[in-house]
C-alpha atoms as a PDB file:
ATOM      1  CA  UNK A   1       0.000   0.000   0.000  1.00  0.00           C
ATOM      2  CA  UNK A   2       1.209   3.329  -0.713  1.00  0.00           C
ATOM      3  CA  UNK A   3       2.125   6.027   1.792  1.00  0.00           C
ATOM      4  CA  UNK A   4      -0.840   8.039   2.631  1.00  0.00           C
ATOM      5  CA  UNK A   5       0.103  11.112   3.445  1.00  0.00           C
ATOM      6  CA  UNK A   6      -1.999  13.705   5.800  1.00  0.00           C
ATOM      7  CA  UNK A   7      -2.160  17.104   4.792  1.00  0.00           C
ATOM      8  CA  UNK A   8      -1.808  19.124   7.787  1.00  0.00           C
ATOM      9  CA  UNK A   9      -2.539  22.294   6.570  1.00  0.00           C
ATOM     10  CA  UNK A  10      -4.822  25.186   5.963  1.00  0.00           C
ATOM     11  CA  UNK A  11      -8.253  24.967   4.124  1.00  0.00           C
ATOM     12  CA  UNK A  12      -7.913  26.091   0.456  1.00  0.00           C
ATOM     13  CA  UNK A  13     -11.181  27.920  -0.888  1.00  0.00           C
ATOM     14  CA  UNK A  14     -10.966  28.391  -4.175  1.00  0.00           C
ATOM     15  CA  UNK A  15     -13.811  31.249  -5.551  1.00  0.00           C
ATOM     16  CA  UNK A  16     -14.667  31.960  -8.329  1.00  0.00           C
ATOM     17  CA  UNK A  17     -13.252  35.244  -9.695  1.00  0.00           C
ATOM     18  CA  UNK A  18     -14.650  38.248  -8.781  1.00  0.00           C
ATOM     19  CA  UNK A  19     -14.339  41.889  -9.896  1.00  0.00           C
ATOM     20  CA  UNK A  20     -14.366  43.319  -6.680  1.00  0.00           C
ATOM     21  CA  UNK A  21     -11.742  42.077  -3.691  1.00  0.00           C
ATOM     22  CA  UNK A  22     -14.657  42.806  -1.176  1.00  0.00           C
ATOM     23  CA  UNK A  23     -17.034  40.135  -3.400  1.00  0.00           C
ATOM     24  CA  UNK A  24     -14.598  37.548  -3.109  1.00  0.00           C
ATOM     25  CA  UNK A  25     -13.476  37.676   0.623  1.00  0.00           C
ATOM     26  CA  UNK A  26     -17.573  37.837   1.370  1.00  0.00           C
ATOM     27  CA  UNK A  27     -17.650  34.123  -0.552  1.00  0.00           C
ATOM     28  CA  UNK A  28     -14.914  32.974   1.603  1.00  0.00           C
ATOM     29  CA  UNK A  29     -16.341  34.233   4.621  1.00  0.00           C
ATOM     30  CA  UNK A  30     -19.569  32.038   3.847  1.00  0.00           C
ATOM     31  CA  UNK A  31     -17.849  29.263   2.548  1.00  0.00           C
ATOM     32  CA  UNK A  32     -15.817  29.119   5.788  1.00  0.00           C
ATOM     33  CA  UNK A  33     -19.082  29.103   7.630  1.00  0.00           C
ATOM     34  CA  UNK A  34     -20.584  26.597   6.106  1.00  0.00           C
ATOM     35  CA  UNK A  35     -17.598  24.340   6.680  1.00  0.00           C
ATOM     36  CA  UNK A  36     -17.830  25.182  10.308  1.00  0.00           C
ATOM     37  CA  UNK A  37     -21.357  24.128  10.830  1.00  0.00           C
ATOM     38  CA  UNK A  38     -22.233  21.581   8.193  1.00  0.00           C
ATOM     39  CA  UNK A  39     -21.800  18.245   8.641  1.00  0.00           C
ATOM     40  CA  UNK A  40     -22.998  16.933   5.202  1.00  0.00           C
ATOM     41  CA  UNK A  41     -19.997  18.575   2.763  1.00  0.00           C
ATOM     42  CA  UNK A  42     -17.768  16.551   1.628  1.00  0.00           C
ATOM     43  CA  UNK A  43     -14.779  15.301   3.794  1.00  0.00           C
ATOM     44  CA  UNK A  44     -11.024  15.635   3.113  1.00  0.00           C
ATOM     45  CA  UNK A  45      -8.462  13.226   3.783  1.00  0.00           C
ATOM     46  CA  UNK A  46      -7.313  15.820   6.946  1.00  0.00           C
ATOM     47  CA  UNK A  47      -9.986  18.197   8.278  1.00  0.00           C
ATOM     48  CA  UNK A  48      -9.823  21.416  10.222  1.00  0.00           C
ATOM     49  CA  UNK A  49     -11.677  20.906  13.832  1.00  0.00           C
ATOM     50  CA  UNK A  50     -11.927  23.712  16.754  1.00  0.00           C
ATOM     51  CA  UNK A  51      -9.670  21.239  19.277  1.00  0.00           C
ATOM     52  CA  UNK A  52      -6.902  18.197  18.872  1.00  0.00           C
ATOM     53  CA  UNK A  53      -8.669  17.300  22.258  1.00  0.00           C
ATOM     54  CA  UNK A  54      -6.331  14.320  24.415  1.00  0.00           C
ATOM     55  CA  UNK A  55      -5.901  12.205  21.369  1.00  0.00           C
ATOM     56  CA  UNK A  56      -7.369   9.992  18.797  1.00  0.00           C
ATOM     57  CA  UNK A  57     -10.262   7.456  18.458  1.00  0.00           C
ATOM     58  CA  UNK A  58      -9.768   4.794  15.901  1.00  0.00           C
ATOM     59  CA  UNK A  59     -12.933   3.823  14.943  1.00  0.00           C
ATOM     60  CA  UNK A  60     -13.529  -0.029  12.828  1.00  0.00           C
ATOM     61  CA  UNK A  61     -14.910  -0.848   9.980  1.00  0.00           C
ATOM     62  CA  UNK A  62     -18.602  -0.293  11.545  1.00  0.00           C
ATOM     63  CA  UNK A  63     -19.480   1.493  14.319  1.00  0.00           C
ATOM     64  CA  UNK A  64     -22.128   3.592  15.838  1.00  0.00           C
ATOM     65  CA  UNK A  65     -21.861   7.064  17.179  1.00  0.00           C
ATOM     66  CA  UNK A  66     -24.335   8.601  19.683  1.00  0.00           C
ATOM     67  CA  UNK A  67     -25.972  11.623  21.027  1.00  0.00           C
ATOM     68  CA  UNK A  68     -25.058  11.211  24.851  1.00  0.00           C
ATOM     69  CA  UNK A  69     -22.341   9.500  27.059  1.00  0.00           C
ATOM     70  CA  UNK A  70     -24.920   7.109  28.081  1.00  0.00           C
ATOM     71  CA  UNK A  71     -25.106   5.563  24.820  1.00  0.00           C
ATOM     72  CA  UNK A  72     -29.162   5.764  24.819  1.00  0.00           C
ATOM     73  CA  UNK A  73     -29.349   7.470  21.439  1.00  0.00           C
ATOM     74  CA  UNK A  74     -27.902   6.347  18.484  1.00  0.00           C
ATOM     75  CA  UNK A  75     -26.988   9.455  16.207  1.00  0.00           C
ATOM     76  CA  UNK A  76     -25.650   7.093  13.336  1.00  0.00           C
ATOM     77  CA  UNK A  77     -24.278   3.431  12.053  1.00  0.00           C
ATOM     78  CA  UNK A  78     -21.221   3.610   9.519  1.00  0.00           C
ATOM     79  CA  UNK A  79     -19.721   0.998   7.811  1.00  0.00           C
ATOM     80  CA  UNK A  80     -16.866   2.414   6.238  1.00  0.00           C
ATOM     81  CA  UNK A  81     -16.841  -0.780   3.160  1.00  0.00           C
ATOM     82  CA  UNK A  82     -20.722  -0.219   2.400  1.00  0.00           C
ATOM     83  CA  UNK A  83     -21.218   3.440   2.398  1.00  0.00           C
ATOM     84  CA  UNK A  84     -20.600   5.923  -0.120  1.00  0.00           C
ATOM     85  CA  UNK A  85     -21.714   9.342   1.954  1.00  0.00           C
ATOM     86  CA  UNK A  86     -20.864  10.439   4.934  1.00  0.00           C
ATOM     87  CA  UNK A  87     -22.268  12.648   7.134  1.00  0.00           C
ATOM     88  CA  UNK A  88     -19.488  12.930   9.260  1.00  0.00           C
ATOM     89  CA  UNK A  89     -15.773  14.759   8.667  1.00  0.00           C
ATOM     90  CA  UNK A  90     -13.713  13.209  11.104  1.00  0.00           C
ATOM     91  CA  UNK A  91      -9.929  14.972  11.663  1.00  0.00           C
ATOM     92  CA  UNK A  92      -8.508  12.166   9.641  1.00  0.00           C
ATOM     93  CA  UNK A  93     -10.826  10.445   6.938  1.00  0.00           C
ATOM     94  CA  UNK A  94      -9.935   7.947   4.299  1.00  0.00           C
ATOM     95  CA  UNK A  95     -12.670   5.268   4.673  1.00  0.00           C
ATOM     96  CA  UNK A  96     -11.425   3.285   1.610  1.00  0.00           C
ATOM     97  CA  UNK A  97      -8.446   2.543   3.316  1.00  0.00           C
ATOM     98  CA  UNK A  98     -10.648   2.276   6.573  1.00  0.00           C
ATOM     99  CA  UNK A  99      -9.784   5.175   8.358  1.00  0.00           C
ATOM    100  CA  UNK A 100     -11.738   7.761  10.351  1.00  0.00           C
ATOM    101  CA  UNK A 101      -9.721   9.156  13.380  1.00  0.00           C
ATOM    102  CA  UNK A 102     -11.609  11.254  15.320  1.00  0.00           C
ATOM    103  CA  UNK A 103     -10.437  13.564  17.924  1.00  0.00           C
ATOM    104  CA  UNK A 104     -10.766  12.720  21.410  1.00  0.00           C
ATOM    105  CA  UNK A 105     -11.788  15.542  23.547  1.00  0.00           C
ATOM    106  CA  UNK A 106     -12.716  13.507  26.619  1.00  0.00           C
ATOM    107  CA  UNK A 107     -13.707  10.519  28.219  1.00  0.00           C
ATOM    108  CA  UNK A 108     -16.339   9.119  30.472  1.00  0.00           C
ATOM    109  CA  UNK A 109     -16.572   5.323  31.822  1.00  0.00           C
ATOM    110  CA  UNK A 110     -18.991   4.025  28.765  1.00  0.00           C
ATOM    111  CA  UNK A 111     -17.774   6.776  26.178  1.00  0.00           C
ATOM    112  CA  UNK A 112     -15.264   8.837  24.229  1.00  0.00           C
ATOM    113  CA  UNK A 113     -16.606  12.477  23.916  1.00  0.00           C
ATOM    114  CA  UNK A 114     -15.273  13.076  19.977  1.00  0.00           C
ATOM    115  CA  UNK A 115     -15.359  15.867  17.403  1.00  0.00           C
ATOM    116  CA  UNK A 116     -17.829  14.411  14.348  1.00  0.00           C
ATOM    117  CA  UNK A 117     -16.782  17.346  12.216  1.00  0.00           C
ATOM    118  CA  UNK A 118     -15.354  20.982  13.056  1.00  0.00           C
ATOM    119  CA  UNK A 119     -16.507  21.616  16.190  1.00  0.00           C
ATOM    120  CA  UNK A 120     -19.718  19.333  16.609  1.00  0.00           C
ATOM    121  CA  UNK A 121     -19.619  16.638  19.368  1.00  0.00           C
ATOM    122  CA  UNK A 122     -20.899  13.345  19.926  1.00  0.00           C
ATOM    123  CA  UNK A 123     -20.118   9.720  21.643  1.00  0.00           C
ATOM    124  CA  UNK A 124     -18.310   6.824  20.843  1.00  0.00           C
ATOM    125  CA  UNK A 125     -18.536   3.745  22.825  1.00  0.00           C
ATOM    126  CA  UNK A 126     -15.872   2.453  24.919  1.00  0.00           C
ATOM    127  CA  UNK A 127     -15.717  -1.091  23.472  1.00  0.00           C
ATOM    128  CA  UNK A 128     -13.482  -3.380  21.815  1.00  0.00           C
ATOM    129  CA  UNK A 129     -12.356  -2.089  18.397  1.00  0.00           C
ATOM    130  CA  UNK A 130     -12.260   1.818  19.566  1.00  0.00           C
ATOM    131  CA  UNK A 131      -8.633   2.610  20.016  1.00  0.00           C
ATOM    132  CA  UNK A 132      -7.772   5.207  21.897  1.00  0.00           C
ATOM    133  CA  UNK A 133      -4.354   6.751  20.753  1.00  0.00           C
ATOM    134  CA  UNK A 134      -2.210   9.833  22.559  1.00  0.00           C
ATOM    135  CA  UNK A 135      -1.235  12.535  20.083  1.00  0.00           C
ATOM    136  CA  UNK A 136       2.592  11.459  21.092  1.00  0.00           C
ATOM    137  CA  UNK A 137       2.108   7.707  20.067  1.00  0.00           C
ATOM    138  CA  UNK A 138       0.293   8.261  17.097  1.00  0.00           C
ATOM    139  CA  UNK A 139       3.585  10.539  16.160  1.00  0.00           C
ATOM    140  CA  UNK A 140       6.025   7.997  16.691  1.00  0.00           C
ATOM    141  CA  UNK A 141       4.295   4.946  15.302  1.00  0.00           C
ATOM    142  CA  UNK A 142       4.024   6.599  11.903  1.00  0.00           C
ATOM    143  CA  UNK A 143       6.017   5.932   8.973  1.00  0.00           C
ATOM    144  CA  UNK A 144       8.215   9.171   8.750  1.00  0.00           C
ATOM    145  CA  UNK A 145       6.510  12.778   9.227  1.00  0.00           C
ATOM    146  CA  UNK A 146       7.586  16.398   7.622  1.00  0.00           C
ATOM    147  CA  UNK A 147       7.386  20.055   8.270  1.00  0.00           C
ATOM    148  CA  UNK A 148       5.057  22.061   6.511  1.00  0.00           C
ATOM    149  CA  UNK A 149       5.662  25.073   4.724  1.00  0.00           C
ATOM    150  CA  UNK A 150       5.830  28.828   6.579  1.00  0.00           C
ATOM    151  CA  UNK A 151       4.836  30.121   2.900  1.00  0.00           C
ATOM    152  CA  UNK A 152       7.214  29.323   1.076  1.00  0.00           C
ATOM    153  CA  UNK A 153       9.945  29.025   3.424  1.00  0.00           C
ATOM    154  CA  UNK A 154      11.268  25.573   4.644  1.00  0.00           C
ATOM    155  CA  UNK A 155      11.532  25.257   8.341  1.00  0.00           C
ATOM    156  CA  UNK A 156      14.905  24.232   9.328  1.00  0.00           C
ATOM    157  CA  UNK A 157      15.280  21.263  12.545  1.00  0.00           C
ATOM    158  CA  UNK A 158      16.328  23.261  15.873  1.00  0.00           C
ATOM    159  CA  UNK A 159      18.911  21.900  18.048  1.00  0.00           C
ATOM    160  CA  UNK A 160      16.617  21.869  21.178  1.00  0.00           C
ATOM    161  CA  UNK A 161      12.625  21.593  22.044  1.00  0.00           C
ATOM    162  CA  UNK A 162      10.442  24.948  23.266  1.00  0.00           C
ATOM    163  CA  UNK A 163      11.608  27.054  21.239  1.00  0.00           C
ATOM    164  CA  UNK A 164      15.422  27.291  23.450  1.00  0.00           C
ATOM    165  CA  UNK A 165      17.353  26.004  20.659  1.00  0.00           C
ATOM    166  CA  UNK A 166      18.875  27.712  17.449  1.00  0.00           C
ATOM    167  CA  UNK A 167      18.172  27.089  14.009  1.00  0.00           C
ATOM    168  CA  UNK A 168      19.822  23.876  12.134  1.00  0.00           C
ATOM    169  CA  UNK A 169      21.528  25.523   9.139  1.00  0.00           C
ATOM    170  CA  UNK A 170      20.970  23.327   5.895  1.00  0.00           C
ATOM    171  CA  UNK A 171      17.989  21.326   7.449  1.00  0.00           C
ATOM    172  CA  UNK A 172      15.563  23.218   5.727  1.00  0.00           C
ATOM    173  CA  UNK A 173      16.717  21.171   2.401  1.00  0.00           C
ATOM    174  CA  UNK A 174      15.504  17.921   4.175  1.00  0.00           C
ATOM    175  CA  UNK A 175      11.913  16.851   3.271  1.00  0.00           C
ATOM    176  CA  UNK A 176      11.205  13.089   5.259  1.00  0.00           C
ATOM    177  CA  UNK A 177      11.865  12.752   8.916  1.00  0.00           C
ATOM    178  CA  UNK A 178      11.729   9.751  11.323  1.00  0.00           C
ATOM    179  CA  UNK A 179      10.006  10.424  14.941  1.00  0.00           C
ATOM    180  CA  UNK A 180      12.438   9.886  17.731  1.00  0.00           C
ATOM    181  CA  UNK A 181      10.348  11.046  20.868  1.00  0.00           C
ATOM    182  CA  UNK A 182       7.463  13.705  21.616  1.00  0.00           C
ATOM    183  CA  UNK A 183       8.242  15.985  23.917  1.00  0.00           C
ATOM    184  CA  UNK A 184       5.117  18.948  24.805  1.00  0.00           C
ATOM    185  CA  UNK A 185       4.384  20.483  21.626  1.00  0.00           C
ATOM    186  CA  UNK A 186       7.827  19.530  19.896  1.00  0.00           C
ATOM    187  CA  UNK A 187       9.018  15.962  18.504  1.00  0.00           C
ATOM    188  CA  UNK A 188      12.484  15.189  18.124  1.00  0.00           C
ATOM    189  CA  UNK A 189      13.451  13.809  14.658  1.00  0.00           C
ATOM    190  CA  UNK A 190      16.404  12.258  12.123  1.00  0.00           C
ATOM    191  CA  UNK A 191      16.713  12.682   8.414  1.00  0.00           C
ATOM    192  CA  UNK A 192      15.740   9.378   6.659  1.00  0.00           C
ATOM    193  CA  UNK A 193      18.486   8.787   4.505  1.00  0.00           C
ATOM    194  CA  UNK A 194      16.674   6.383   2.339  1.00  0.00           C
ATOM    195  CA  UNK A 195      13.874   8.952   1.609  1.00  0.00           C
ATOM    196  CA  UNK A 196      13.772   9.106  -2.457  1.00  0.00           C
ATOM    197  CA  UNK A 197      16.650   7.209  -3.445  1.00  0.00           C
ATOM    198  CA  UNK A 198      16.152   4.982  -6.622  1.00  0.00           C
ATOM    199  CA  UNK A 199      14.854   1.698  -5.625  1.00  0.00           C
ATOM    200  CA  UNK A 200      14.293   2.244  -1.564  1.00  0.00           C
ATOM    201  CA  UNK A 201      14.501  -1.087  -0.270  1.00  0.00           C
ATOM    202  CA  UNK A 202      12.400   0.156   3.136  1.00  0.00           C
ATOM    203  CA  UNK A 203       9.937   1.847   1.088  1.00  0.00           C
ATOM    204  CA  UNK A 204       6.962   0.805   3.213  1.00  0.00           C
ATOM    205  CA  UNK A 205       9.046  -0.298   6.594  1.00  0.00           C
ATOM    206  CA  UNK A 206       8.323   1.885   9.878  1.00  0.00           C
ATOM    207  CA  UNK A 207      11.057   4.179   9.849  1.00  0.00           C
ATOM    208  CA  UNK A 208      12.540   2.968  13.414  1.00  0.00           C
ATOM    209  CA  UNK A 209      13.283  -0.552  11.686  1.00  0.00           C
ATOM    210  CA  UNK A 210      15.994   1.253   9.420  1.00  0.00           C
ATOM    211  CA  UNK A 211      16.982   4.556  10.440  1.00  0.00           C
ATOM    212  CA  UNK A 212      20.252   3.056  12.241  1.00  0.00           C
ATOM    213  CA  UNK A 213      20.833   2.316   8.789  1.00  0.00           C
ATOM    214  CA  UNK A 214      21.915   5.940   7.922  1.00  0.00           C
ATOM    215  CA  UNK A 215      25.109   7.343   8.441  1.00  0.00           C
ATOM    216  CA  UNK A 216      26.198  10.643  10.156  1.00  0.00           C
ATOM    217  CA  UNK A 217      22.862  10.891  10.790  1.00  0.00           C
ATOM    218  CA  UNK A 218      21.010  14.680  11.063  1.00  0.00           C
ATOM    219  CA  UNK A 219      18.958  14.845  14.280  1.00  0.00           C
ATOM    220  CA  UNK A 220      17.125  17.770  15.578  1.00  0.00           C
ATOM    221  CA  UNK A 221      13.364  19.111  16.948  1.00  0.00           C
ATOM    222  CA  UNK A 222      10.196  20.117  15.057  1.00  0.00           C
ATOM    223  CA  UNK A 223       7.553  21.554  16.389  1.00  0.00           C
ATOM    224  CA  UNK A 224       4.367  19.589  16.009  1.00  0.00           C
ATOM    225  CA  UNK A 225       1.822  21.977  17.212  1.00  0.00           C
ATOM    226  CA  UNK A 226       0.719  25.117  17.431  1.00  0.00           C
ATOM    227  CA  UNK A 227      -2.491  25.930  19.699  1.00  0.00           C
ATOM    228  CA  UNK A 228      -4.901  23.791  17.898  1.00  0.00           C
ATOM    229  CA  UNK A 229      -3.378  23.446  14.565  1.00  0.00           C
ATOM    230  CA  UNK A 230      -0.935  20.473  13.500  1.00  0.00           C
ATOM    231  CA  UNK A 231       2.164  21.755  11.789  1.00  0.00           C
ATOM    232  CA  UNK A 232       3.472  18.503  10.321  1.00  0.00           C
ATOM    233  CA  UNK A 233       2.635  15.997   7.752  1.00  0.00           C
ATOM    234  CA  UNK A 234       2.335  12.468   8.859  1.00  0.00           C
ATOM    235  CA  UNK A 235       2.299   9.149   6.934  1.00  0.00           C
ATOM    236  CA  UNK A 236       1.142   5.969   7.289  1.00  0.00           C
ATOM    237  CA  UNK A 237       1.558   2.609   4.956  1.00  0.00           C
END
């Protein structure tokens, strides 16, 4: 299966030309509204949402999400191999590779409180089959993550978390990165070596199987998150 990458990034509205600046930004406005409060448009593979919460629900193949943390009313069934629309946009949302990650805001003894789009919230059940993940683990047990784009300006590595250490000159040239460790808002990385050489025998392979591999390897820290917004793109096979 081919890397999957998730596009942490800003929503792109693309209007239809206007005359008039004032016309267009007007559009946007409403468009952005719309994708705040509708649950019925359609889903991207990443999705903006008002809070990364505690973590991530994996949901299976089928499961049911509810209106209250006792589980008494069903809001909806989904079987991710049977459907074709969704009313839901999970944070992460790929159902034909059977993914829909939903942000964990809280939990209760029967339920996980979870964002079912932007900012509305509903249940899932505590059962068998809904994996909770921490932001930090789901991190580390990707295949290789990079830094997004300050415009377009490439971020260079640091040389130390929180913002205390100094730029990492010539890192801003380096696209794939292996997660090391999470540490607050910052995850400490190395350069994957093998990352779009001809023929990369670990194309596919968790990162951590072969990054020993590399030699005088480039280490430093990224910073993951900002507030509520992810600042990294991370892959999975």
């Amino acid at each position: 299966m081919k890397k999957i990458l998730i596009y942490i990034a800003a929503v792109s509205i693309l209007a239809s030309c206007q005359s008039k600046t004032a016309k267009k930004e007007t559009l946007a406005e409403k468009v952005l509204s719309k994708i705040a409060t509708d649950t019925t448009h359609e889903a991207m593979y990443d999705n903006p949402v008002s809070s990364l919460g505690i973590g991530l629900i994996k949901a299976p193949q089928k499961f049911d999400i509810y209106d209250d943390s006792l589980l008494t009313k069903k809001y909806q069934s989904i079987d991710m191999g049977h459907d074709a629309k969704f009313s839901v946009s999970p944070k992460y949302f790929k159902p034909d590779y059977g993914i829909m990650h939903f942000v964990c805001i809280s939990q209760s003894p029967k339920a996980y409180k979870v964002l079912v789009n932007r900012t509305t919230e509903k249940y899932l059940p505590k059962t068998k089959g809904y994996d909770f993940i921490t932001w930090s683990n789901y991190i580390t047990s990707s295949t290789g993550i990079k830094p997004l784009y300050e415009g377009n300006k490439s971020i260079p590595l640091q040389t130390g978390p929180d913002g205390k250490g100094e730029p990492i000159p010539g890192t801003e040239k380096y696209e794939m990165f292996c997660p090391m460790q999470v540490q607050g808002d910052w995850v400490q990385v190395q350069f994957d070596c093998f990352y779009n050489t001809d023929n990369n025998k670990h194309e596919g392979e968790p990162c951590h199987k072969y990054i020993s591999q590399c030699k005088s390897p480039v280490k430093g820290w990224l910073r993951w998150r900002k507030d509520e917004k992810v600042l990294i793109d991370i892959f999975f096979d």
